[in-house]
Every structure is written in C-alpha cells, then in structure tokens.
Protein backbone atom coordinates (compact mmCIF):
# COMPACT_ATOMS: atom_id res chain seq x y z
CA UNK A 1 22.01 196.48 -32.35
CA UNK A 2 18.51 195.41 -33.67
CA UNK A 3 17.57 195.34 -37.32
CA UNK A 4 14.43 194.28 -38.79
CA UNK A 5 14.05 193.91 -42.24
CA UNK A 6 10.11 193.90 -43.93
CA UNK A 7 8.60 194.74 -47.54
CA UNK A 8 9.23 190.72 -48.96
CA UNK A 9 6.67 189.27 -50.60
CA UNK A 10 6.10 186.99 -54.01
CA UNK A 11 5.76 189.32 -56.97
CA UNK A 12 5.74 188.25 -60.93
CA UNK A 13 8.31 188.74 -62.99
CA UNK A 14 8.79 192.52 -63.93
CA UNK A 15 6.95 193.41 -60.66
CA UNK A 16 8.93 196.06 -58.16
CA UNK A 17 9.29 195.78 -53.96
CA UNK A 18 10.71 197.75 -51.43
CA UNK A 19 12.16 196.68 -48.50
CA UNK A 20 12.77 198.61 -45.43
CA UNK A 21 15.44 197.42 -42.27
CA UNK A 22 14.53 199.78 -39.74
CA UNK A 23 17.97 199.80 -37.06
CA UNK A 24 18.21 200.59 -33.39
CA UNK A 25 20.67 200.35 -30.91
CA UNK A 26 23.68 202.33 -32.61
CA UNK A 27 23.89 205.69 -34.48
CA UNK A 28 22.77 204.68 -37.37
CA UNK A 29 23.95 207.81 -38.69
CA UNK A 30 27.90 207.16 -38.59
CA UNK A 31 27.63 203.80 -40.68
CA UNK A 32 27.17 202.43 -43.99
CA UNK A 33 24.51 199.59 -44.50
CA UNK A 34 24.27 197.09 -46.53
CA UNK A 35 21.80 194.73 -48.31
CA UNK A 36 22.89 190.96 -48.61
CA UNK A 37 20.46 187.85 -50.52
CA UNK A 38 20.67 184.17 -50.06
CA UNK A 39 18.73 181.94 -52.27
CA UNK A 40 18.10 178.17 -51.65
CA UNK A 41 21.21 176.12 -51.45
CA UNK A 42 23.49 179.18 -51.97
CA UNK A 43 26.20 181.30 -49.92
CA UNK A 44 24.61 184.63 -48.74
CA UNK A 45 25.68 187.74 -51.40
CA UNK A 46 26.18 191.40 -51.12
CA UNK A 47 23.51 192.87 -52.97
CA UNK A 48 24.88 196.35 -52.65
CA UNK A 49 25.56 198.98 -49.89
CA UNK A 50 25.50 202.61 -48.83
CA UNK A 51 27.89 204.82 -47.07
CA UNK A 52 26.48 206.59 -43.96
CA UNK A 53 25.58 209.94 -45.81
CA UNK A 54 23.90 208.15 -48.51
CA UNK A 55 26.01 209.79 -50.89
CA UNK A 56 27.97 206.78 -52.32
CA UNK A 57 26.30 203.04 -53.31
CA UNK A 58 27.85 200.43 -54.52
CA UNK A 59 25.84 197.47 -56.34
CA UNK A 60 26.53 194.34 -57.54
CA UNK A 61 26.31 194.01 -61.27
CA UNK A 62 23.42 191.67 -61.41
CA UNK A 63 21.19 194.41 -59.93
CA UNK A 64 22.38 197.45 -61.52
CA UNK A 65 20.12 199.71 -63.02
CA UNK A 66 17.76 197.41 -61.00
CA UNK A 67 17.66 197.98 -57.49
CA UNK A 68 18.43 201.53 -55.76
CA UNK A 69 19.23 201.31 -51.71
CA UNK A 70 18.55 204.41 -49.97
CA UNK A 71 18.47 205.84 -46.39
CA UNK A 72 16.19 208.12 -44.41
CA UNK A 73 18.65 208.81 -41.11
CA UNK A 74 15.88 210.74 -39.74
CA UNK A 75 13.87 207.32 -39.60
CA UNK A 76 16.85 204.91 -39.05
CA UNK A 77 15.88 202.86 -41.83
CA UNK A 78 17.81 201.65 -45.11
CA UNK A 79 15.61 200.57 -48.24
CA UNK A 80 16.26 198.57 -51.01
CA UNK A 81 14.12 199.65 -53.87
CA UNK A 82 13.82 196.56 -56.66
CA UNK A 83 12.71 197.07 -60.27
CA UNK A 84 12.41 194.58 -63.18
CA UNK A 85 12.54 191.69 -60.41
CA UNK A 86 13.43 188.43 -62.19
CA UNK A 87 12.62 184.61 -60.78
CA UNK A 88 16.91 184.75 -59.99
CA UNK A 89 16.33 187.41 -57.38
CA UNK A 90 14.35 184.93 -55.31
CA UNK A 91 16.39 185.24 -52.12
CA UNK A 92 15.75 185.83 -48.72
CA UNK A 93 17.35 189.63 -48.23
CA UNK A 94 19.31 190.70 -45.02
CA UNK A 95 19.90 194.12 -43.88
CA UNK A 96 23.78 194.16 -42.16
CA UNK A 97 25.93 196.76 -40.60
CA UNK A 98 29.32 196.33 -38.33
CA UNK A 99 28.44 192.46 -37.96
CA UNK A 100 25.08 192.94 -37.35
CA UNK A 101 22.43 190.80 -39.32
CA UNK A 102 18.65 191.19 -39.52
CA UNK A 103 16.32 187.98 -39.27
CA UNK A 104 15.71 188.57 -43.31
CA UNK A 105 12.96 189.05 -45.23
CA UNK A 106 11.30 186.45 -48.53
CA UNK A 107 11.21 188.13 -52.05
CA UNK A 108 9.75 185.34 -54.39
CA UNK A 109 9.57 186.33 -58.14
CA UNK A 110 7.30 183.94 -60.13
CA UNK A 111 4.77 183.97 -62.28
C-alpha cells in the first residue's frame, strides 16, 4: 500500500487548497479513505472521510461547510477540497486507509 499525499502549501486566511493522495497497491475501489491533520504539538485528528463509492462523508465539525473530500476511483486518488482556510487549519494533512498512512503534506494559513 503506497499513498502520497500533495497540493500543501501556505495560503492566507480565506484562501482555498486541494489536496490529492494518489493510492496504489490495493483496490482502492473497495475502501473508504480518510483525511487526518496534525498541527504542532498536537495528537493527529480525523479531518473527515469517505466511503468507497463516494456516496457517504463524514466531517468533523470544525470543517464543515469548509472542506469537501472527494474521490476519482478511476484515478485512485482521494481529495480534500478546503475553503475559508483559517490560521487553525495549519496542520500537516495525512491521507489513511486500512492502517495505511501517507508521508503528509504542509497546509500553512497565514497572512
């Protein structure tokens, strides 16, 4: 199982990003994927996830009617779109699926 998150970056306040985790090595197909954030000196949080179809998310509330995850299975690749970024969404962001972590990807929101 490889994934490799990209799409981090520093944007100001308000700004959007998208981040991709492109996955290999399983069928991506037949699992759910989800999007996890760690800032500086914190535990690592779900951000939100995605059932296999892409027909159900889930979010956490600090990023709801925020961010929007997605999935193209014809690409292997989950996104995380992110709206209305705030300086509290600084994080590095981690793709996961059955135990699986990605080497992350910076999102630094400042002004």
């Amino acid at each position: 199982v490889q994934l490799v998150e990209s799409g981090g970056g520093l944007v100001q306040p308000g700004g959007s990003l998208r981040l991709s985790c492109a996955a290999s090595g399983f069928t991506f197909s037949s699992y759910g994927m989800s999007w996890y954030r760690q800032a500086p000196g914190k535990e690592r949080d779900l951000v939100g996830s995605i059932t296999n179809t892409g027909s159900h998310t889930y979010y956490t509330d600090s990023v709801k009617g925020r961010f929007t995850i997605s999935r193209d299975n014809a690409k292997n690749t989950v996104y995380l779109q992110m709206n209305s970024l705030k300086p509290e969404d600084t994080a590095v962001y981690y793709c996961n699926t059955i135990g699986h972590w990605g080497q992350g990807t910076q999102v630094t929101v400042s002004s």
